[in-house]
C-alpha atoms as a PDB file:
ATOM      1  CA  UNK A   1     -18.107  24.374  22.749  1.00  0.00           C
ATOM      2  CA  UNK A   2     -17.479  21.159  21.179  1.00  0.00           C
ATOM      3  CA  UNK A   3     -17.785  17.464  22.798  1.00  0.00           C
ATOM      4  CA  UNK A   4     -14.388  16.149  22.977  1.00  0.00           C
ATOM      5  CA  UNK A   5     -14.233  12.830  21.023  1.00  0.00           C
ATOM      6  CA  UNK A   6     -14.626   9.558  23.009  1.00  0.00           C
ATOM      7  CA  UNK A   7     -11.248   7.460  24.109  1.00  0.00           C
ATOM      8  CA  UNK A   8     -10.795   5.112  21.912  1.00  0.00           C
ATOM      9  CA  UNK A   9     -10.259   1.190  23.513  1.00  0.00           C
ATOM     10  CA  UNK A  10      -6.550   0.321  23.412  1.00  0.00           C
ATOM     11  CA  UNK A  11      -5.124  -3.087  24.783  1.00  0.00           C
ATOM     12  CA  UNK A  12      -1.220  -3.871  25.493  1.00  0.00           C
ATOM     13  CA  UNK A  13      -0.493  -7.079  23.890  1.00  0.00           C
ATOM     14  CA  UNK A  14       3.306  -6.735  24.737  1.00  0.00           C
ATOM     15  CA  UNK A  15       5.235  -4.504  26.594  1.00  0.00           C
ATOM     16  CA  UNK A  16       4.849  -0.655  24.748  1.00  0.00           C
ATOM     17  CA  UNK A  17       2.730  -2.341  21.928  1.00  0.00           C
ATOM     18  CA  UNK A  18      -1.204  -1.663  22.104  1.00  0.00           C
ATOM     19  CA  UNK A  19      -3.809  -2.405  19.560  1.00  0.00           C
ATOM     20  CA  UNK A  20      -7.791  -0.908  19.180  1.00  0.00           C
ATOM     21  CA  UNK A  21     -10.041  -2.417  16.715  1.00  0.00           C
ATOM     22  CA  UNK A  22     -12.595  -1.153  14.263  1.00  0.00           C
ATOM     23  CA  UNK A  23     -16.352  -1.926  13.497  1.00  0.00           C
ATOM     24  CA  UNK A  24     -15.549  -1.925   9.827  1.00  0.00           C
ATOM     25  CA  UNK A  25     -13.685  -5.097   9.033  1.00  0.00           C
ATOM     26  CA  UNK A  26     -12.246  -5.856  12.467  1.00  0.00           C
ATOM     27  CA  UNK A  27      -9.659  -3.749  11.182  1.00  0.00           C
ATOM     28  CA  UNK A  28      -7.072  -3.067  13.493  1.00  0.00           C
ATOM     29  CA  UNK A  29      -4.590  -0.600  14.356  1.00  0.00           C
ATOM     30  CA  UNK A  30      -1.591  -0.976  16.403  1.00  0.00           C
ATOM     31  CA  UNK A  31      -0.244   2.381  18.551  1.00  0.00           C
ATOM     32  CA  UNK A  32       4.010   1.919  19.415  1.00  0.00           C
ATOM     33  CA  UNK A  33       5.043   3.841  22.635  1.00  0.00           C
ATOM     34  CA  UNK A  34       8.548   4.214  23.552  1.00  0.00           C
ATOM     35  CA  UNK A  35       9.115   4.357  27.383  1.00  0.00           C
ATOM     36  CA  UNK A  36       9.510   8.325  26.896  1.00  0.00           C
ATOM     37  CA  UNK A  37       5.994   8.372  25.361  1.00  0.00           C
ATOM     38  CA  UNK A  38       6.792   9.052  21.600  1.00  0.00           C
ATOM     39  CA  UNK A  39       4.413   6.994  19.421  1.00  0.00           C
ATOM     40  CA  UNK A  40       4.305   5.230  16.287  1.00  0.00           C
ATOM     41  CA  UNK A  41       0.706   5.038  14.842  1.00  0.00           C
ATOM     42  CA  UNK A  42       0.191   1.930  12.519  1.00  0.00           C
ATOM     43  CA  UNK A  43      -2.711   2.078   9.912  1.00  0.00           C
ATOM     44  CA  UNK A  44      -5.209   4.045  11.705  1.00  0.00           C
ATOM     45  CA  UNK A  45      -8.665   3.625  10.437  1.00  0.00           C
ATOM     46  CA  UNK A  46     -11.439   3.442   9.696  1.00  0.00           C
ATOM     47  CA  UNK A  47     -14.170   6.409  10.460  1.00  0.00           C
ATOM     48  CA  UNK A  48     -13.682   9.608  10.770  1.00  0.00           C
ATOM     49  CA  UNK A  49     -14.856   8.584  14.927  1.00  0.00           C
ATOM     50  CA  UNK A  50     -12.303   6.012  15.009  1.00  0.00           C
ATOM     51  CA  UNK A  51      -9.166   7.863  14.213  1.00  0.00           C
ATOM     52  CA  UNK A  52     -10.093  10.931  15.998  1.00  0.00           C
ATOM     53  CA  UNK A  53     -10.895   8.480  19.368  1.00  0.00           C
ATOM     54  CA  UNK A  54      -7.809   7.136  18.687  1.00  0.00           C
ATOM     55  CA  UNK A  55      -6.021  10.717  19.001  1.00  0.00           C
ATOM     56  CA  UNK A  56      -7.540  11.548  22.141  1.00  0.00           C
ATOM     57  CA  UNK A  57      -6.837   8.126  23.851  1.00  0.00           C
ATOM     58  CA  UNK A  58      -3.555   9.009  22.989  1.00  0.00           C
ATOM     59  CA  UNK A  59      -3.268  12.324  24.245  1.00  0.00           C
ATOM     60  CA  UNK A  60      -4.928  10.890  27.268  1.00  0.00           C
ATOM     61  CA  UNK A  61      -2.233   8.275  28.222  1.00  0.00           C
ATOM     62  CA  UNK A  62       0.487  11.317  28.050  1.00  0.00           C
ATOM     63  CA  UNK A  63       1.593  10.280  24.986  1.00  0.00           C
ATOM     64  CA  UNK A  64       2.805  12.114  21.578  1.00  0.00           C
ATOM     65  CA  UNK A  65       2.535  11.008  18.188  1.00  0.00           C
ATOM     66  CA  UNK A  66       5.873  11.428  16.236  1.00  0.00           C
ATOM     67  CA  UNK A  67       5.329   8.946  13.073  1.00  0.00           C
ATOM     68  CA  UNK A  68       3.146   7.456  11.415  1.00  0.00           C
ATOM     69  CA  UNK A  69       3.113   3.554   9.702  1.00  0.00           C
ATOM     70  CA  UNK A  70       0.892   2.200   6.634  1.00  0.00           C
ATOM     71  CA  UNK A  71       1.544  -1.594   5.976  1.00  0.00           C
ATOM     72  CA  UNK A  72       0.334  -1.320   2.759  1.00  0.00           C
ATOM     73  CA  UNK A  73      -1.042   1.215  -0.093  1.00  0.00           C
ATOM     74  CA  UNK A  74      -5.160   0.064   0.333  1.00  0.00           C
ATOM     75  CA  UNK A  75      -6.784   2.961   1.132  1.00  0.00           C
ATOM     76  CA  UNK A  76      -7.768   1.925   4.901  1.00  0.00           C
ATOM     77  CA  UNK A  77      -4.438   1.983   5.067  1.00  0.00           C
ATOM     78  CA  UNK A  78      -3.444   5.647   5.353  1.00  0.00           C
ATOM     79  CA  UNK A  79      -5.986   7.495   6.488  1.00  0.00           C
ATOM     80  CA  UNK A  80      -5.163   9.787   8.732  1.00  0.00           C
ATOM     81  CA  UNK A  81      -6.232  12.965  10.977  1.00  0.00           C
ATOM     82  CA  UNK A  82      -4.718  16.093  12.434  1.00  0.00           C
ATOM     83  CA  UNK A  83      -5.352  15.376  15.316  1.00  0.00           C
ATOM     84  CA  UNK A  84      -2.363  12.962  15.390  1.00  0.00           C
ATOM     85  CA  UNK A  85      -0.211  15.662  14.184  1.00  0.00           C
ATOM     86  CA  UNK A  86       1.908  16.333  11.089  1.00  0.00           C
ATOM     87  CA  UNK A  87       4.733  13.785  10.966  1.00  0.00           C
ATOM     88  CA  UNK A  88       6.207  11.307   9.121  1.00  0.00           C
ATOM     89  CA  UNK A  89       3.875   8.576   8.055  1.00  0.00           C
ATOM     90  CA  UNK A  90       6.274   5.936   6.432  1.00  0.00           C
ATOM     91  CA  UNK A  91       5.678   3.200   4.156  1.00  0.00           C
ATOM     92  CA  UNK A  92       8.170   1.008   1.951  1.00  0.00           C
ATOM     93  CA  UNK A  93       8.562   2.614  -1.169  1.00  0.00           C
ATOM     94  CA  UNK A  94       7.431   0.305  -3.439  1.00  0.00           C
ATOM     95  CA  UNK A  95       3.605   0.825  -1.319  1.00  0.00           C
ATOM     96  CA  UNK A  96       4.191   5.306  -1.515  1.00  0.00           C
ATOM     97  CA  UNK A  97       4.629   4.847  -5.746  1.00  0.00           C
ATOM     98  CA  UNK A  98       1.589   2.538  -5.649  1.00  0.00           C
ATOM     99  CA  UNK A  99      -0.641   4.690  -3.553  1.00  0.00           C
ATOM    100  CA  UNK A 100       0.740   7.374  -5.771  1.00  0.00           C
ATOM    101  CA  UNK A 101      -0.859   5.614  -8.712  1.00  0.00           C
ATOM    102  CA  UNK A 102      -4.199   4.592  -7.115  1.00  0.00           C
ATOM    103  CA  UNK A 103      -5.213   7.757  -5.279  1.00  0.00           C
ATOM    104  CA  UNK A 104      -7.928   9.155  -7.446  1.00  0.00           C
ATOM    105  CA  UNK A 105      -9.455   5.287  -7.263  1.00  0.00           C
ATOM    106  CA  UNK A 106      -8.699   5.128  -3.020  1.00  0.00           C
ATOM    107  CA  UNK A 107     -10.205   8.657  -2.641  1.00  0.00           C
ATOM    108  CA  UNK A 108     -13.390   7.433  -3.966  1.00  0.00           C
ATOM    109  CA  UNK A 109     -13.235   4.569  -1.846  1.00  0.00           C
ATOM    110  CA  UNK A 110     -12.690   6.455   1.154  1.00  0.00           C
ATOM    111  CA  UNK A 111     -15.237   8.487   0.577  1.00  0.00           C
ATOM    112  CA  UNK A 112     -17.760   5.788  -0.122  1.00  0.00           C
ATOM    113  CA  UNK A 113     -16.663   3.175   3.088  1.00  0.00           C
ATOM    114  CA  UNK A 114     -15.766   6.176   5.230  1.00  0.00           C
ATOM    115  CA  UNK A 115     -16.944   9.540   4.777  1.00  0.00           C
ATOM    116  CA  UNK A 116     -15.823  12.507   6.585  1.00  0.00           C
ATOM    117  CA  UNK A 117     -11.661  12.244   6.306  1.00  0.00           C
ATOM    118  CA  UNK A 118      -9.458  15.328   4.907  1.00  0.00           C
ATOM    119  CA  UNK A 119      -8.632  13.940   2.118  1.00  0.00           C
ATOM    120  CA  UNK A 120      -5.475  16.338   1.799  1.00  0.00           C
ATOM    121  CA  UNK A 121      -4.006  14.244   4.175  1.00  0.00           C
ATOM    122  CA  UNK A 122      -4.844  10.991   2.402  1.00  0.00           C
ATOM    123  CA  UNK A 123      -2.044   8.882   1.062  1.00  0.00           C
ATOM    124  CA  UNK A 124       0.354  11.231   2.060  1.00  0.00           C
ATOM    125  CA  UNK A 125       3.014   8.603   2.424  1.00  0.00           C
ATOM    126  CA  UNK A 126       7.354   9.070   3.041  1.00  0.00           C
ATOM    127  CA  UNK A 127       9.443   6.053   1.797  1.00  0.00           C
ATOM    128  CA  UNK A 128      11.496   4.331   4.574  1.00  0.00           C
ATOM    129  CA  UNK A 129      14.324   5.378   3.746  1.00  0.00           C
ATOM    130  CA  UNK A 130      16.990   2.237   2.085  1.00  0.00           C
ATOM    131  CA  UNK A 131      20.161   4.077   4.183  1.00  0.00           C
ATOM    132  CA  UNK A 132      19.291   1.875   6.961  1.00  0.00           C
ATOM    133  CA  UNK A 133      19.834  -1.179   5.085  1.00  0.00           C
ATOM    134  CA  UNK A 134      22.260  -3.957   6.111  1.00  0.00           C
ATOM    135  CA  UNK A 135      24.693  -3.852   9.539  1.00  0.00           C
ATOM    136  CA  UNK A 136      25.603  -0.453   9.213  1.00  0.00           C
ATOM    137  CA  UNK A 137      24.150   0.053  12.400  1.00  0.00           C
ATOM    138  CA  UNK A 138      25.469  -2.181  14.397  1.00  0.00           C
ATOM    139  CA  UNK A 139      22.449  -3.231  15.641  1.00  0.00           C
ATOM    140  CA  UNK A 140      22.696  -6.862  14.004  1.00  0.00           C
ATOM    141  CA  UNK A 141      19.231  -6.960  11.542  1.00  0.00           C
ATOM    142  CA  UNK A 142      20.903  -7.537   7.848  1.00  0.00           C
ATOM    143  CA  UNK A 143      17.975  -8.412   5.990  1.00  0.00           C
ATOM    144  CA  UNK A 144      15.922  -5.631   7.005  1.00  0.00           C
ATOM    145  CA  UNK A 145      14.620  -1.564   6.699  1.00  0.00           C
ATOM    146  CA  UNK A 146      15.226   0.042  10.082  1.00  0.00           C
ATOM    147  CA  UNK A 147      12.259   2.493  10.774  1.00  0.00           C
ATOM    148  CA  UNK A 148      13.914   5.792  11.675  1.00  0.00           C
ATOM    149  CA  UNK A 149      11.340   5.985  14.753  1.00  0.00           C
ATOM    150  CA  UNK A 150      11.897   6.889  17.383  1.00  0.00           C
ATOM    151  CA  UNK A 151      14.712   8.871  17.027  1.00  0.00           C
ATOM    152  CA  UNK A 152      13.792  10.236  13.664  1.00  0.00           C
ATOM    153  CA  UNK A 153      16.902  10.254  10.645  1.00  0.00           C
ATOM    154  CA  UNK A 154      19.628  11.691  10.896  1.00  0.00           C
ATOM    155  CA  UNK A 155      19.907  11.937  15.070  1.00  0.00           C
ATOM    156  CA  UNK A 156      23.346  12.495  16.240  1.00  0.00           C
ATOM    157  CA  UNK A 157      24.877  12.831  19.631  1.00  0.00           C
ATOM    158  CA  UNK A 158      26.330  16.476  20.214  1.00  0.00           C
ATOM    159  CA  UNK A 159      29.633  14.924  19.156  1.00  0.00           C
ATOM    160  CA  UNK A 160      28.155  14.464  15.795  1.00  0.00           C
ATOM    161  CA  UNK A 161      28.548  10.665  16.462  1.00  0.00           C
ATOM    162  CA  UNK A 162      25.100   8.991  14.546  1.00  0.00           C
ATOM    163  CA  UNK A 163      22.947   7.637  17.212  1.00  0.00           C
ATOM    164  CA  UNK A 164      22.335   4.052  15.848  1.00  0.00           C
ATOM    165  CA  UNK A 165      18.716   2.496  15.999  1.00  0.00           C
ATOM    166  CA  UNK A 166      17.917   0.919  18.943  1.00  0.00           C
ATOM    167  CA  UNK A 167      20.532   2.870  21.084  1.00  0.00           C
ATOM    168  CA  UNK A 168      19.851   3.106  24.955  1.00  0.00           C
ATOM    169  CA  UNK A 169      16.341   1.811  25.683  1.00  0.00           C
ATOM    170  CA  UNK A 170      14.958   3.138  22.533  1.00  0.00           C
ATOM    171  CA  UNK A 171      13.040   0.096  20.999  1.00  0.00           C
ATOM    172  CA  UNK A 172      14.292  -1.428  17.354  1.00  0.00           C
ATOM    173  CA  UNK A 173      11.395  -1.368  14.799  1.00  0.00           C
ATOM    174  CA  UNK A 174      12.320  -3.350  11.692  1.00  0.00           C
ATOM    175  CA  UNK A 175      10.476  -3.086   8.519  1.00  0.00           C
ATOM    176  CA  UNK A 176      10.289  -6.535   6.356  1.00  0.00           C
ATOM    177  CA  UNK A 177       8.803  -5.711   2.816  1.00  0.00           C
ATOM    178  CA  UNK A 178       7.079  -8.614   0.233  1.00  0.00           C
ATOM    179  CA  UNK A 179       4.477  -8.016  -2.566  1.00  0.00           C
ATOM    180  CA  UNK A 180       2.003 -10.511  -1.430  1.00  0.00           C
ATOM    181  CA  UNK A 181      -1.368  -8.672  -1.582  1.00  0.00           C
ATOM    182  CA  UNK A 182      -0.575  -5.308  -2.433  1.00  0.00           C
ATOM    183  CA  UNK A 183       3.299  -3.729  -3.907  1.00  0.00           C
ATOM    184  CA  UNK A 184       5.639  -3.109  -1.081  1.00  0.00           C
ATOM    185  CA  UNK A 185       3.694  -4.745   1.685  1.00  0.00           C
ATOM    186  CA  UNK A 186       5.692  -4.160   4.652  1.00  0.00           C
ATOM    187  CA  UNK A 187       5.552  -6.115   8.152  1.00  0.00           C
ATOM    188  CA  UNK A 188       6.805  -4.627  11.390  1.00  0.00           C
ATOM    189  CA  UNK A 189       9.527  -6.205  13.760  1.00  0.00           C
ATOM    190  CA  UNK A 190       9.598  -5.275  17.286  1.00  0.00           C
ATOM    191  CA  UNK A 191      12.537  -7.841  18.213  1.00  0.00           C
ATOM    192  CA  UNK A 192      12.605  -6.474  21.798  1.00  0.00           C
ATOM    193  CA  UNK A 193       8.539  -7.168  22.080  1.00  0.00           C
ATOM    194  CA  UNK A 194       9.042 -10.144  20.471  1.00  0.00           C
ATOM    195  CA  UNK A 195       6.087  -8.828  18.162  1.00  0.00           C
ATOM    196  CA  UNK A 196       5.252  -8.496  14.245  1.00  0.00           C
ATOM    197  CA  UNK A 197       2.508  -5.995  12.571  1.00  0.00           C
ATOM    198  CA  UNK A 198       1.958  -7.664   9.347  1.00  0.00           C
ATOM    199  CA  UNK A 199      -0.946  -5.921   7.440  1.00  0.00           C
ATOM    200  CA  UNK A 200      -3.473  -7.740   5.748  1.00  0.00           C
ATOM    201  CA  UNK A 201      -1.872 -11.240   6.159  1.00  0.00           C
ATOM    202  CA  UNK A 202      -2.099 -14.074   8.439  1.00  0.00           C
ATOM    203  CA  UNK A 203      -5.874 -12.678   9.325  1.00  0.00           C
ATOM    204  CA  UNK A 204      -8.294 -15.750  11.182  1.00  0.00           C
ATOM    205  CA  UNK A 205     -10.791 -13.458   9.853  1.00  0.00           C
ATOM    206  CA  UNK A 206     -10.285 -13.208   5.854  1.00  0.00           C
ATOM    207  CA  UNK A 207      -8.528 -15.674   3.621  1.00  0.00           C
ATOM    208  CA  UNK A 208      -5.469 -14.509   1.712  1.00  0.00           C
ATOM    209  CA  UNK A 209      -6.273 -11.744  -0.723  1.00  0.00           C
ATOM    210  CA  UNK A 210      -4.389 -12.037  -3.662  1.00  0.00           C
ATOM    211  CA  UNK A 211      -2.922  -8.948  -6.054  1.00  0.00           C
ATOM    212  CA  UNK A 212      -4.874  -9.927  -8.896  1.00  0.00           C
ATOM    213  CA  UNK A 213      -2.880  -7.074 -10.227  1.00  0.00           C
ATOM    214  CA  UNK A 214       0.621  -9.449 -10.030  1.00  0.00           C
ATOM    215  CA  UNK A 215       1.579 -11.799 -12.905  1.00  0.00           C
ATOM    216  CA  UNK A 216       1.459 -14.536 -10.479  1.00  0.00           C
ATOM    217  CA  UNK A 217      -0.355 -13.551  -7.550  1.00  0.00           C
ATOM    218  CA  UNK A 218      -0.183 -16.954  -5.339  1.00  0.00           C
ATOM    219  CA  UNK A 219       3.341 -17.056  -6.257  1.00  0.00           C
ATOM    220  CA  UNK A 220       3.678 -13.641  -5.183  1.00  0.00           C
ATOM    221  CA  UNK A 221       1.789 -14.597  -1.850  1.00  0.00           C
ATOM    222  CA  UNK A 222       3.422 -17.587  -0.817  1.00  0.00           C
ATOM    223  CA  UNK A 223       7.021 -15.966  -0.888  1.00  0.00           C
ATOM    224  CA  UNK A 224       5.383 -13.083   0.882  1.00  0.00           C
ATOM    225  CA  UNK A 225       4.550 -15.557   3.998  1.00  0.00           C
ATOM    226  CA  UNK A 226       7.867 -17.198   3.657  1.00  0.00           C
ATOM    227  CA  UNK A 227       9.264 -13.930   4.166  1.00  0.00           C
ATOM    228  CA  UNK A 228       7.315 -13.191   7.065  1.00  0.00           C
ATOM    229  CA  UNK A 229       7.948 -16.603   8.433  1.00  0.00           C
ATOM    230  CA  UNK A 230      11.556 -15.976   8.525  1.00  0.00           C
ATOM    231  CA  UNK A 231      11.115 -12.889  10.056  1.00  0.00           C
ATOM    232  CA  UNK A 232       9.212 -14.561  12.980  1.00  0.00           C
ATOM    233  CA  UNK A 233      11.722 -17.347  13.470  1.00  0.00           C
ATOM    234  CA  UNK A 234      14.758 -14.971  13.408  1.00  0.00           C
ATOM    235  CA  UNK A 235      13.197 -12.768  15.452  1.00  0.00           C
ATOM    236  CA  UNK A 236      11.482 -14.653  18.300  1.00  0.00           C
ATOM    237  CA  UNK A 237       8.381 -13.469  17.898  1.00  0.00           C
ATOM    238  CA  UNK A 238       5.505 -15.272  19.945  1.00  0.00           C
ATOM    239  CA  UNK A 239       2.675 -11.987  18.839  1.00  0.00           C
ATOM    240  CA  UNK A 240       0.928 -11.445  15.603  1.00  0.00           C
ATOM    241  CA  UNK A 241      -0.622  -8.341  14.701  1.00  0.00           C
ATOM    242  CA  UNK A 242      -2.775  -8.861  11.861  1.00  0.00           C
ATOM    243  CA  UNK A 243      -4.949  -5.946   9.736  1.00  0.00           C
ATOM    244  CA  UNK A 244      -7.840  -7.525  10.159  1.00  0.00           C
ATOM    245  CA  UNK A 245      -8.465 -10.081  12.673  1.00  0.00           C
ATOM    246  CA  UNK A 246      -7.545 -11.111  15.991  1.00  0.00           C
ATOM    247  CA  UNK A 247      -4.156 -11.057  17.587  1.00  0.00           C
ATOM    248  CA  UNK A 248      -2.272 -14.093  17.461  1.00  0.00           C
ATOM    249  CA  UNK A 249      -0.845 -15.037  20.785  1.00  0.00           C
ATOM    250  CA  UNK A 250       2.003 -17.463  21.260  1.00  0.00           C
ATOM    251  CA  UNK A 251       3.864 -19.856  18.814  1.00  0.00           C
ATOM    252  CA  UNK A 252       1.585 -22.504  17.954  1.00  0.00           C
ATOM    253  CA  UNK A 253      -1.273 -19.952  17.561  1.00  0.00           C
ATOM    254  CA  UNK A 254       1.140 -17.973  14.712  1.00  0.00           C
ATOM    255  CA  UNK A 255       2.093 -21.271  12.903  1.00  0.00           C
ATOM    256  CA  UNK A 256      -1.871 -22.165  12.830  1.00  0.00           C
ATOM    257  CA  UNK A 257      -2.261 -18.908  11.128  1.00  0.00           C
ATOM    258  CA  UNK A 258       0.721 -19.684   8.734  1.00  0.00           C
ATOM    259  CA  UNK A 259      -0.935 -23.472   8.082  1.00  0.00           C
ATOM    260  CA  UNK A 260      -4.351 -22.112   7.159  1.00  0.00           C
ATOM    261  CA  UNK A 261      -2.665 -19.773   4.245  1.00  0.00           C
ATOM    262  CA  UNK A 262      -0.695 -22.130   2.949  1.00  0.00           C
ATOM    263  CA  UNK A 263      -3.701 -24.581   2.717  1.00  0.00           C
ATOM    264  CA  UNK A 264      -5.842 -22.240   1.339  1.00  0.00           C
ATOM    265  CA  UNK A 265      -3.784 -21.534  -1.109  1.00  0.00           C
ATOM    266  CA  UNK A 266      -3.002 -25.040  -1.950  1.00  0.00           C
ATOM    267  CA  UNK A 267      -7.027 -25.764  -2.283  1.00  0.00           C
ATOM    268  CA  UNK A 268      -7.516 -22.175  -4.502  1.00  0.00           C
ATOM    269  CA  UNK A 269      -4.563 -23.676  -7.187  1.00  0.00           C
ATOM    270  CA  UNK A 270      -6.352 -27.262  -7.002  1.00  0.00           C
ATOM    271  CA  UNK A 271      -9.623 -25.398  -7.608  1.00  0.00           C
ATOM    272  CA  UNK A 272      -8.273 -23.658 -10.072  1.00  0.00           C
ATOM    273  CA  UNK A 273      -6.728 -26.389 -12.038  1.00  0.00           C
ATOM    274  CA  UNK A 274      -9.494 -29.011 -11.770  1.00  0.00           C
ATOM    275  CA  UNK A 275     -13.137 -29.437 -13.151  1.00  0.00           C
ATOM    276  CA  UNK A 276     -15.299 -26.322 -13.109  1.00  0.00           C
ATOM    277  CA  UNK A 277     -17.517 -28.774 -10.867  1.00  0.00           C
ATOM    278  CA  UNK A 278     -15.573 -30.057  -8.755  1.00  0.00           C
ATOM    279  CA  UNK A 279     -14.519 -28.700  -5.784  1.00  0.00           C
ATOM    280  CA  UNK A 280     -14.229 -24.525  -5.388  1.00  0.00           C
ATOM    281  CA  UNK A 281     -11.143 -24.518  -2.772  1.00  0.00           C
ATOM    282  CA  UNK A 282     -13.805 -22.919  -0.245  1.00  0.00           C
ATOM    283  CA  UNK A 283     -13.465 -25.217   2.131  1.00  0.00           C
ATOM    284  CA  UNK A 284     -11.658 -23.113   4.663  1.00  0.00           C
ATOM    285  CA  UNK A 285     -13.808 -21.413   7.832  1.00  0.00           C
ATOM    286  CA  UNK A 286     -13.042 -18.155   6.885  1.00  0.00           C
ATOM    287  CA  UNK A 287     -14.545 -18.451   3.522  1.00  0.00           C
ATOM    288  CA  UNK A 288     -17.991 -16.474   5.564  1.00  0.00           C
ATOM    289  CA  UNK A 289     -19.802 -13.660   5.198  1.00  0.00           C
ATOM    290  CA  UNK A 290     -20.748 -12.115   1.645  1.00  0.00           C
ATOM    291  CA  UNK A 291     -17.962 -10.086   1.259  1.00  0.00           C
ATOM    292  CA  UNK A 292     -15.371 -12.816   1.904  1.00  0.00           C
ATOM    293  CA  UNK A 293     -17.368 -15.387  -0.250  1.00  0.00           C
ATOM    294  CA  UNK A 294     -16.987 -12.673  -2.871  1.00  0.00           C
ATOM    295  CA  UNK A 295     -13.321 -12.428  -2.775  1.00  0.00           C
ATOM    296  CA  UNK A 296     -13.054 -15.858  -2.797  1.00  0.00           C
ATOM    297  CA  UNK A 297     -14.913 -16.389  -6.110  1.00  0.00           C
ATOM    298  CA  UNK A 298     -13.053 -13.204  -7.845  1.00  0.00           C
ATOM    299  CA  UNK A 299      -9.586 -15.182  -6.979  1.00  0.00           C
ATOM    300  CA  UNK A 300     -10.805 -18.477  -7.964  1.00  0.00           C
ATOM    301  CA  UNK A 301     -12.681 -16.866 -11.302  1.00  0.00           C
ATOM    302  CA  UNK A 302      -9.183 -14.959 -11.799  1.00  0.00           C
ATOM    303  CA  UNK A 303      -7.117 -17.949 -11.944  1.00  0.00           C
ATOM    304  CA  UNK A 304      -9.078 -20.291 -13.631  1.00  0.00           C
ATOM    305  CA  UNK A 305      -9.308 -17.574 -16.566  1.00  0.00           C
ATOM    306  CA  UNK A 306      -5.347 -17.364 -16.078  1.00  0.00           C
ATOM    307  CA  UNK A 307      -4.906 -20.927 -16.757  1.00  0.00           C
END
């Protein structure tokens, strides 16, 4: 008989909204429980351990996994397991034809940083659908994707009457989608928990992470956290989820975050466009740790070649 996985840590950080954390990265992953105990699973990661503690802390509370979320098409991204069931894991669509075209690459990734996974069950990604686009559902969010979570599409009443999203006590979940640091990087709204999963931005841990990929990648980035800054204004938001990281808690600890991108970024470009000896933009606290210095370099080497 087989040892039942351990429960995996999970804090609230708002009302329905609980986040565990990884060894690998600080990587976190955010679990979404409506008050009748259907869950949304954002980017669950990173060992094969972690995801399947995850699944059994979630069967423990009572709760049922019903979607899945990945914030962005990097393979710690969307992993996933069985043991959270076989639903939809949605992603903007922009991020499901990327992963599409990097899966051999991610795969070998995976493998390497995480053994273990079923890799038939990597990447397998659902566009949000674009339906739910605009006012048409009366719930008052123009300028963003409504995840179909979680009532699921195409819910009706037993009038046939469409059951619009948010309906009852059934909590909103908006999706905001940019291209900073990887195609279709999409951002969670709660609105009603006045909280936003953003992915691999706005980290106190890492510095931005540019799509090298992206004809202008810092271009690319700083519209991606004016996008996201929108979001939080229009939206109240006082929590910050990031990928990797620390949550943010309260307003002047999610404009710090927003500050420290935007001056990274500013000291990258000057780095960039100044005297190979001069200074190398890395500056900022976060620019720690080997793996970090590395990324740092790679952007800096990237756009100094680009100029």
């Amino acid at each position: 008989m087989s040892t039942p996985p351990p429960l995996r840590e999970l804090h609230e950080i708002a009302d329905g909204v609980h986040v565990a954390t990884a060894e690998i990265w600080t990587s976190l992953t955010t679990v979404v429980v409506a008050p009748d105990g259907r869950a949304l699973v954002v980017d669950p990661g990173i060992t094969v351990a972690e995801v399947e503690s995850l699944a059994a802390a979630i069967a423990h509370h009572g709760w049922r996994v019903t979607a899945g979320f990945s914030t962005h098409p990097h393979w710690d991204h969307v992993l996933w397991s069985r043991s959270l069931g076989d639903v939809p894991r949605w992603a903007c669509p922009t991020a499901v034809r990327a992963q599409e075209r990097s899966l051999a690459e991610d795969l070998v990734k995976a493998e390497r940083e995480a053994p273990g996974h079923e890799l038939t069950l990597f990447g397998r990604l659902t566009p949000v659908p674009v339906s739910g686009t605009g006012d048409s559902s009366g719930a008052g969010h123009s300028d963003a994707l409504h995840l179909p979570w979680p009532a699921g599409p195409g819910r009706a009443t037993p009038s046939g009457a469409a059951v619009a999203p948010g309906a009852g006590d059934e909590p909103v979940v908006l999706v905001v989608e940019h291209q900073a640091h990887a195609p279709g990087h999409g951002a969670l709204v709660l609105p009603g928990a006045g909280v936003i999963v953003v992915g691999d931005m706005l980290s106190d841990a890492e510095v931005p992470l540019l799509d090298l990929e992206s004809p202008d990648p810092v271009g690319e980035y700083r519209a991606g956290l004016d996008v996201l800054e929108h979001a939080v204004s229009e939206h109240g938001v006082h929590t910050l989820v990031p990928g990797h990281g620390h949550v943010a808690t309260g307003s002047d600890a999610i404009w710090e975050r927003f500050g420290a991108d935007r001056a990274y970024l500013d000291a990258l470009e000057a780095a960039a466009d100044g005297d190979a000896d001069g200074p190398d933009g890395s500056e900022d606290p976060r620019v720690t740790g080997e793996w970090v210095i590395g990324e740092h370099r790679k952007q800096l080497d990237h756009l100094r070649g680009a100029r």
